[in-house]
PDB file of N, CA and C in Angstrom:
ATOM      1  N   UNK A   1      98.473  92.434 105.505  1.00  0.00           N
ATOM      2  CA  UNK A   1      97.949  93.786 105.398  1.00  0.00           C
ATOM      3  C   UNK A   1      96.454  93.777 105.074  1.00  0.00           C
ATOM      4  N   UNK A   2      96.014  92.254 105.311  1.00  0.00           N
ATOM      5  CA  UNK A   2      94.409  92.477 105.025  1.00  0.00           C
ATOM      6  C   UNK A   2      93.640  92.927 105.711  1.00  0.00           C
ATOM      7  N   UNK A   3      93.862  93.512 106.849  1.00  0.00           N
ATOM      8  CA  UNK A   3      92.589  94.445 107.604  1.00  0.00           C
ATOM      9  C   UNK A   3      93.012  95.672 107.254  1.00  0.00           C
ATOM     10  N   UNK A   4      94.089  96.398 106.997  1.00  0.00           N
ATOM     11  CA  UNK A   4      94.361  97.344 107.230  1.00  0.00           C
ATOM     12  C   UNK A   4      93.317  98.558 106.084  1.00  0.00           C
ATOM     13  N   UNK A   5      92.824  99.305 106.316  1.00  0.00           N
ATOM     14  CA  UNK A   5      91.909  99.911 105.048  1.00  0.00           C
ATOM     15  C   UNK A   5      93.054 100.486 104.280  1.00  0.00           C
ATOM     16  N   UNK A   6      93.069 100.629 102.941  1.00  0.00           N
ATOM     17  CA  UNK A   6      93.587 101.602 101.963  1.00  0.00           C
ATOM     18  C   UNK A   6      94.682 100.926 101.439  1.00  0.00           C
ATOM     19  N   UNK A   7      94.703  99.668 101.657  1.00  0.00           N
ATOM     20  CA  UNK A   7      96.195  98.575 100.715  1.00  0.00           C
ATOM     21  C   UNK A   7      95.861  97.932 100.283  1.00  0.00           C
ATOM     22  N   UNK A   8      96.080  98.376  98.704  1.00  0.00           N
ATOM     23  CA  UNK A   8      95.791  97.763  97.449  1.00  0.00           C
ATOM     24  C   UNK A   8      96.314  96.615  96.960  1.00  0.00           C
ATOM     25  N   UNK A   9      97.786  96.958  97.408  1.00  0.00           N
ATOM     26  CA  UNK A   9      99.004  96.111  97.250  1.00  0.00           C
ATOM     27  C   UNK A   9      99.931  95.630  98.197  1.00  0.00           C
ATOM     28  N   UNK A  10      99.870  94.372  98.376  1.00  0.00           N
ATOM     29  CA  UNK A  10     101.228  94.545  99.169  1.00  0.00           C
ATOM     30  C   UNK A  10     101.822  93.225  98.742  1.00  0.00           C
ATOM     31  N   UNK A  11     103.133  92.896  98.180  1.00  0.00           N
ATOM     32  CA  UNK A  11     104.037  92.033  97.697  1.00  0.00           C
ATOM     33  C   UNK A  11     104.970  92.445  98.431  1.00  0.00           C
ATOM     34  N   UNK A  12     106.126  90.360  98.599  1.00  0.00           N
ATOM     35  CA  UNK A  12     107.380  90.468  99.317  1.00  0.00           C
ATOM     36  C   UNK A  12     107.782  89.294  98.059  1.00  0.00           C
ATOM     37  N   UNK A  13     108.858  90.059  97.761  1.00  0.00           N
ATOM     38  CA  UNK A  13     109.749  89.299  96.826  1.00  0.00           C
ATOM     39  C   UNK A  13     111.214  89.217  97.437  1.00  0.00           C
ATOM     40  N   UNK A  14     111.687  87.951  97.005  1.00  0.00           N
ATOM     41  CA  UNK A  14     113.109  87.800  97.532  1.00  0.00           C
ATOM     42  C   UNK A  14     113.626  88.026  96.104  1.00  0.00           C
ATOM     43  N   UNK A  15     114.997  88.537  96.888  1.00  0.00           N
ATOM     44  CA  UNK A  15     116.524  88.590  95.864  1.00  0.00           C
ATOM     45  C   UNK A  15     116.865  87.689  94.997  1.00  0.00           C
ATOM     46  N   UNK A  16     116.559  87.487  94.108  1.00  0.00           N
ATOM     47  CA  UNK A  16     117.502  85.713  93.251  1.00  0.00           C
ATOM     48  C   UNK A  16     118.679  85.694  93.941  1.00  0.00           C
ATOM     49  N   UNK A  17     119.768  86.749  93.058  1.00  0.00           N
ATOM     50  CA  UNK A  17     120.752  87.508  93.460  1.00  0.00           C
ATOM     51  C   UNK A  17     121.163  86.931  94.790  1.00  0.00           C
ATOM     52  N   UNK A  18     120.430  87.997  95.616  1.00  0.00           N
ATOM     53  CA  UNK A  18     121.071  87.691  97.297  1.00  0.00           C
ATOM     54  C   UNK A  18     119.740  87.348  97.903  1.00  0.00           C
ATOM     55  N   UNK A  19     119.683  85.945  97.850  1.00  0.00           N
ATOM     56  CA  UNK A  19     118.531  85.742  99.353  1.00  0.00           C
ATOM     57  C   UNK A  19     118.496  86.287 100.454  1.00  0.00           C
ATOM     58  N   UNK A  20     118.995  86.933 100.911  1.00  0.00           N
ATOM     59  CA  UNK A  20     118.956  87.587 102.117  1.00  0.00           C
ATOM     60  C   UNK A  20     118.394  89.894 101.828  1.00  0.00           C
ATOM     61  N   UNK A  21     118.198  89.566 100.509  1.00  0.00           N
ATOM     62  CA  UNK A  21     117.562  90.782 100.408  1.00  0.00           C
ATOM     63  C   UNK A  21     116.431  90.542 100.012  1.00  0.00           C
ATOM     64  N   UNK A  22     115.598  91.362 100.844  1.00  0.00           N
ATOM     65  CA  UNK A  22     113.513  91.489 100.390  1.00  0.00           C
ATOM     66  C   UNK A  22     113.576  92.884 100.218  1.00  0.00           C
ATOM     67  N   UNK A  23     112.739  92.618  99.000  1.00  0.00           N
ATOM     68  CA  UNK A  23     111.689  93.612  98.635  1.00  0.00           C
ATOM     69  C   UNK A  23     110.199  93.755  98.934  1.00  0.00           C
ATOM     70  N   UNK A  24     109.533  94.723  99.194  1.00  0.00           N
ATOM     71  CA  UNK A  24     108.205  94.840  99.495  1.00  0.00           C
ATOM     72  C   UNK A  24     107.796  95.606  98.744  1.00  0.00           C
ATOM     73  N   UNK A  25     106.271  95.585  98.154  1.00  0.00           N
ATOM     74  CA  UNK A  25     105.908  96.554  97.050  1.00  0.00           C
ATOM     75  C   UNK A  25     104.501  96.760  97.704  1.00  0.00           C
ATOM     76  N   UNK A  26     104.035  98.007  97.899  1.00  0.00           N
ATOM     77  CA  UNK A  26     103.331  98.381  98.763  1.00  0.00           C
ATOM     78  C   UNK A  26     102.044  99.657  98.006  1.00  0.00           C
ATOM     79  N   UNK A  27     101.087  99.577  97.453  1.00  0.00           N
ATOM     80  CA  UNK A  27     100.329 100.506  96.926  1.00  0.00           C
ATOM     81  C   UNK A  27      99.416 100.509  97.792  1.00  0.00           C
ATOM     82  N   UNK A  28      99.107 101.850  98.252  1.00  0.00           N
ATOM     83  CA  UNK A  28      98.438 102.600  99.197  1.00  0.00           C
ATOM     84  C   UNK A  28      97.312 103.241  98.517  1.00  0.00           C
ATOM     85  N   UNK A  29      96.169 103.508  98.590  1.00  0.00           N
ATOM     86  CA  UNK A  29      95.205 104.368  98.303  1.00  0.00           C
ATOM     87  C   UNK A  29      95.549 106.064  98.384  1.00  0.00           C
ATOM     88  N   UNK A  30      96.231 105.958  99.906  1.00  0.00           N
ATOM     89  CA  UNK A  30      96.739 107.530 100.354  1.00  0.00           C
ATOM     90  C   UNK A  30      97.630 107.423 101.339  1.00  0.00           C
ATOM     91  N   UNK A  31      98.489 108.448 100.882  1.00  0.00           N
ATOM     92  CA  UNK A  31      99.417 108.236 102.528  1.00  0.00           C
ATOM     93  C   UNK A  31      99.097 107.897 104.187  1.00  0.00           C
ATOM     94  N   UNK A  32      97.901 108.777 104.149  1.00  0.00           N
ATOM     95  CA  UNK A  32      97.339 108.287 105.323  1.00  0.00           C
ATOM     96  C   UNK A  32      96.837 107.474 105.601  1.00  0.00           C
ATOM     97  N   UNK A  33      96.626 106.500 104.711  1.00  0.00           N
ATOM     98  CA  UNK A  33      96.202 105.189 104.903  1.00  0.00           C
ATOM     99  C   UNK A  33      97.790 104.255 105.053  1.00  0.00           C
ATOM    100  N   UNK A  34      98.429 104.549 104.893  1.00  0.00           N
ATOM    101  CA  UNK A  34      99.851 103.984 104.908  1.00  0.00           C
ATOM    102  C   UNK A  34     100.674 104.397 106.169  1.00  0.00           C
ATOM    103  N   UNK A  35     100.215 105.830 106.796  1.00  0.00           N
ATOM    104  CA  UNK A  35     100.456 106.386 108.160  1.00  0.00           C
ATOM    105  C   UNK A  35     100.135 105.546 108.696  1.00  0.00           C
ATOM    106  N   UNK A  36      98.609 105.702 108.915  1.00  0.00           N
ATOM    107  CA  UNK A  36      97.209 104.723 110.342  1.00  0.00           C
ATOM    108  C   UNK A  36      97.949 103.579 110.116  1.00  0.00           C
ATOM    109  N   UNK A  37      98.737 102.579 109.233  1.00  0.00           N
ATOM    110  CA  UNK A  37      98.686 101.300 109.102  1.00  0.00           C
ATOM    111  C   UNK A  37     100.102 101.689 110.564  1.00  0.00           C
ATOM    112  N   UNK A  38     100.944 102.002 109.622  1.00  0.00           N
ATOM    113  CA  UNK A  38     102.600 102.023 111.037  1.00  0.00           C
ATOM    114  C   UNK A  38     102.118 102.203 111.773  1.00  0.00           C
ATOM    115  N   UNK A  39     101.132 102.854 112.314  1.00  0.00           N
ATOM    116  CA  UNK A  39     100.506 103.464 113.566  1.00  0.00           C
ATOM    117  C   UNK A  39      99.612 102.575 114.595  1.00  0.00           C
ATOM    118  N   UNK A  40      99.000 101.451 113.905  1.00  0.00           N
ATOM    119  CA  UNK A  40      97.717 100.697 114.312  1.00  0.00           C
ATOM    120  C   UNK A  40      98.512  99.618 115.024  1.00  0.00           C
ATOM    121  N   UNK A  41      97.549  98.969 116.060  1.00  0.00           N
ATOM    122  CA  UNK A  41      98.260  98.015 116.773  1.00  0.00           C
ATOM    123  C   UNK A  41      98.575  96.693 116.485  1.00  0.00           C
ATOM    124  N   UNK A  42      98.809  95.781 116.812  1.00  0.00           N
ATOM    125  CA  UNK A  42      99.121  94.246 115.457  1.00  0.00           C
ATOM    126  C   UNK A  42      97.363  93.906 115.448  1.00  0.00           C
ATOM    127  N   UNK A  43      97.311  93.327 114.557  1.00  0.00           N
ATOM    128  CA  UNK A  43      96.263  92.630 114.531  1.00  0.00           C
ATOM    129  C   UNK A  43      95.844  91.371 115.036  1.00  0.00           C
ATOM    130  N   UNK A  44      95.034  90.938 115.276  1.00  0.00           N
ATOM    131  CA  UNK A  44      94.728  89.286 115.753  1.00  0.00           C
ATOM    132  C   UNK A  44      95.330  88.733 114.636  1.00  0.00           C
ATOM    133  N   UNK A  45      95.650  88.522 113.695  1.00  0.00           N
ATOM    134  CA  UNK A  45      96.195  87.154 113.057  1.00  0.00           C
ATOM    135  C   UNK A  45      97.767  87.661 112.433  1.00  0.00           C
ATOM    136  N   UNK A  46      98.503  88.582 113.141  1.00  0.00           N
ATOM    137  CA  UNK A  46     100.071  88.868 113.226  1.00  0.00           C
ATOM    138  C   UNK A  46     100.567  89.755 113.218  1.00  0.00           C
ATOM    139  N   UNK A  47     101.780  90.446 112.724  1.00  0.00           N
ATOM    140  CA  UNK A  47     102.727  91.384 113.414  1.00  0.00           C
ATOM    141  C   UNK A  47     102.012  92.782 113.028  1.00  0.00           C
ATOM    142  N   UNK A  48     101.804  94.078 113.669  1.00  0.00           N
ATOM    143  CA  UNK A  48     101.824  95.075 113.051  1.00  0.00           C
ATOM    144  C   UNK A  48     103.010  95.359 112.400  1.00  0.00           C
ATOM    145  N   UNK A  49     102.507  96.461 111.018  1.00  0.00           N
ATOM    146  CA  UNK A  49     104.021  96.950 110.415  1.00  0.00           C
ATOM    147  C   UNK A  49     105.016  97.539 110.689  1.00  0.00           C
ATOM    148  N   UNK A  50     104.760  98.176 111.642  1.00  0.00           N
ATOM    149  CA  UNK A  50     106.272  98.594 112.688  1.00  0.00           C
ATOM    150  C   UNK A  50     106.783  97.365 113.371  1.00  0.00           C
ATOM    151  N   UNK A  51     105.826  96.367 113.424  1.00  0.00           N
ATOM    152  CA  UNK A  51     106.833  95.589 114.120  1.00  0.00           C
ATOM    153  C   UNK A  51     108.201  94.413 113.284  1.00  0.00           C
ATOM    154  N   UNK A  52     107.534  94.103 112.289  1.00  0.00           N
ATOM    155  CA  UNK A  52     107.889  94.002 111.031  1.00  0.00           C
ATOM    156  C   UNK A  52     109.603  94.845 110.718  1.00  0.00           C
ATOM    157  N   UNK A  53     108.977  96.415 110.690  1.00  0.00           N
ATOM    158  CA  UNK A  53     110.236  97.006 110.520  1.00  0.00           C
ATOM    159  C   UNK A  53     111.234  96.541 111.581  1.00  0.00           C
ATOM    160  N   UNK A  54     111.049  96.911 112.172  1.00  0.00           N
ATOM    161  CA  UNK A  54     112.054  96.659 113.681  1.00  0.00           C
ATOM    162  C   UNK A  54     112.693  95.571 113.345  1.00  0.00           C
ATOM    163  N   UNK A  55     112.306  94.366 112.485  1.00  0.00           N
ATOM    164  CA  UNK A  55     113.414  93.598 112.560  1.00  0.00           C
ATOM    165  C   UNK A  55     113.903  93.478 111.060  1.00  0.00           C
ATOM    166  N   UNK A  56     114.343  94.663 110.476  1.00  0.00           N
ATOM    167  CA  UNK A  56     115.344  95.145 109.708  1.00  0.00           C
ATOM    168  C   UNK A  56     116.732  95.420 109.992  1.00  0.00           C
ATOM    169  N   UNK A  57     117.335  94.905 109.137  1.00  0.00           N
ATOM    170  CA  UNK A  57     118.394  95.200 109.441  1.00  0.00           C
ATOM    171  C   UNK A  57     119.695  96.461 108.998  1.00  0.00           C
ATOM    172  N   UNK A  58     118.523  97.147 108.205  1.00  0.00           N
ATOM    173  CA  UNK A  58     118.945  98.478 108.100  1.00  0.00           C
ATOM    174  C   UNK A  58     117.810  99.380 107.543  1.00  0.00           C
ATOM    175  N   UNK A  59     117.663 100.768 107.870  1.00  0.00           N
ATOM    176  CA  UNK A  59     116.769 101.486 107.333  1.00  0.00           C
ATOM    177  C   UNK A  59     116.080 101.034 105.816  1.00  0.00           C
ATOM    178  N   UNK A  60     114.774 100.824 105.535  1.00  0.00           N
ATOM    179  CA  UNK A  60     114.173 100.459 104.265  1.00  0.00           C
ATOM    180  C   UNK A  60     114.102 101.635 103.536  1.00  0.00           C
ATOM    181  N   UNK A  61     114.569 101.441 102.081  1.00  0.00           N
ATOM    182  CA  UNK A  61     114.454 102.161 101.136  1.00  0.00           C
ATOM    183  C   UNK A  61     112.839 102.495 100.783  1.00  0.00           C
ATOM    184  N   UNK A  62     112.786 103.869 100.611  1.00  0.00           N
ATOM    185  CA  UNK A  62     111.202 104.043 100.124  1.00  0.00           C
ATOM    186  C   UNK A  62     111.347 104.906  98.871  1.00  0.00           C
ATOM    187  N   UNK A  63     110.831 104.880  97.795  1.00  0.00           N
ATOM    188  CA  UNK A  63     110.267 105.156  96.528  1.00  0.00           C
ATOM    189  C   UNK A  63     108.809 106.417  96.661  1.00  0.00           C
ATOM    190  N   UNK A  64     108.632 107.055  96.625  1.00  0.00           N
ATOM    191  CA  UNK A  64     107.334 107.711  96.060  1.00  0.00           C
ATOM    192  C   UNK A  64     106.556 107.555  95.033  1.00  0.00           C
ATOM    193  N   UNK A  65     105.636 106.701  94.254  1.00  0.00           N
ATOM    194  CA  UNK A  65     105.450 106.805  92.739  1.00  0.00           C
ATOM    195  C   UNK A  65     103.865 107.242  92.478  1.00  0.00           C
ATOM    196  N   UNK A  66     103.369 107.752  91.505  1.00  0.00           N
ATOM    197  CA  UNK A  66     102.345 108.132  91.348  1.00  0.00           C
ATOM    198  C   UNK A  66     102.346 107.012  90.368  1.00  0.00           C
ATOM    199  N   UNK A  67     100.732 106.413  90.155  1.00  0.00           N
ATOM    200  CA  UNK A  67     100.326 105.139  90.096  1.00  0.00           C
ATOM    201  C   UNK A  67      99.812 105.991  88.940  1.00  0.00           C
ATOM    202  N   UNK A  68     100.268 105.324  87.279  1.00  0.00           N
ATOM    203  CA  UNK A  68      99.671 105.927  86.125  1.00  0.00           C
ATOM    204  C   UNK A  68      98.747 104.937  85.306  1.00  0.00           C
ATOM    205  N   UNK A  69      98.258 103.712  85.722  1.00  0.00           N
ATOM    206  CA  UNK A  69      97.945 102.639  85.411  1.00  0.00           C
ATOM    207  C   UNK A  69      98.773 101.250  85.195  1.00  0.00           C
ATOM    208  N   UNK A  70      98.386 100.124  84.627  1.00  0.00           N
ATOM    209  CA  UNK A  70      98.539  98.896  84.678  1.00  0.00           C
ATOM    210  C   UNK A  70      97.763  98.261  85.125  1.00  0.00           C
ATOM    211  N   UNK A  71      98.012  96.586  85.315  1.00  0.00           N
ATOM    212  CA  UNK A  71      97.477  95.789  85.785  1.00  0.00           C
ATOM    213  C   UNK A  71      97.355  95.231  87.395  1.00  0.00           C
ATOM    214  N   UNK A  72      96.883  94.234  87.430  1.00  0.00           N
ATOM    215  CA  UNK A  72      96.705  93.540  88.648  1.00  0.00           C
ATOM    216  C   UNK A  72      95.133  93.707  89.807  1.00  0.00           C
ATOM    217  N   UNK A  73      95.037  95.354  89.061  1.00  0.00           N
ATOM    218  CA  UNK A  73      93.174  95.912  90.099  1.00  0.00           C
ATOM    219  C   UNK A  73      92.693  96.318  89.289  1.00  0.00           C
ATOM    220  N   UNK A  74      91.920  95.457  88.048  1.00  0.00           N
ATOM    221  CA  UNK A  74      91.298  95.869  86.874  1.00  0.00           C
ATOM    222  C   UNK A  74      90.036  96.591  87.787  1.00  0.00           C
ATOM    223  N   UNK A  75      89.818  96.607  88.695  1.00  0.00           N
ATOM    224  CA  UNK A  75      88.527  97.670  89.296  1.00  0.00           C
ATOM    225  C   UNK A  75      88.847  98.552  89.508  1.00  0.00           C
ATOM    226  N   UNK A  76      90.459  98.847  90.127  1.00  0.00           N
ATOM    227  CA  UNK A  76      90.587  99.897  90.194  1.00  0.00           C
ATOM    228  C   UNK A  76      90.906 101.340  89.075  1.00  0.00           C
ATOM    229  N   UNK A  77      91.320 100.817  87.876  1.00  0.00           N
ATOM    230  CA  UNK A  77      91.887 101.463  86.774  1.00  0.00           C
ATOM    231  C   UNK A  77      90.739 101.978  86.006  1.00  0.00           C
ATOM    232  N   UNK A  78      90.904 103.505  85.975  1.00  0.00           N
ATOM    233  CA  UNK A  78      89.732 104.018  84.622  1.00  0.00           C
ATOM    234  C   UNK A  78      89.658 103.301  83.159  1.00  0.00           C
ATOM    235  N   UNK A  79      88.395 103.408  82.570  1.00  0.00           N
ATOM    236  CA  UNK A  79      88.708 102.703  81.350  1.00  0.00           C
ATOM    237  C   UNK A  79      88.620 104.364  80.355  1.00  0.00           C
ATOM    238  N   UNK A  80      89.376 103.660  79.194  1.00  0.00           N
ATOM    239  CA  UNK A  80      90.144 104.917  78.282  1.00  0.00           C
ATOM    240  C   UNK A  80      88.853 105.442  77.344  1.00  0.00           C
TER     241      UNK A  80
END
């Protein structure tokens, strides 16, 4: 997701549990930056994210969360 503008985050964690389940954790700047990405064509160095989806094997769960701070983009976080 490194060309894509407006992704802050993007992690793939496997299942302990069940290896055969992934998680993806995905922080966006704005939705529409998370639109243009499904939307954009693959990039020179691999899959676009629709293409990605497509080889799911069942609809991906999505979350909404409003981002109230923490770690990981100390640039990005106001200081108190």
């Amino acid at each position: 997701m490194r060309g894509f503008p407006g992704c802050e985050i993007y992690l793939i964690s496997q299942n302990t549990a069940d290896p055969d389940m992934v998680h993806v954790t995905e922080v966006w700047r704005d939705d529409a930056s998370a639109q243009a990405a499904l939307a954009a064509p693959p990039p020179a160095d691999g899959p676009a994210p629709a293409d990605v989806l497509a080889l799911l094997s069942a609809s991906p769960h999505r979350t909404d969360l409003t981002v109230l701070g923490g770690g990981g983009r100390p640039d990005r976080w106001p200081t108190p």
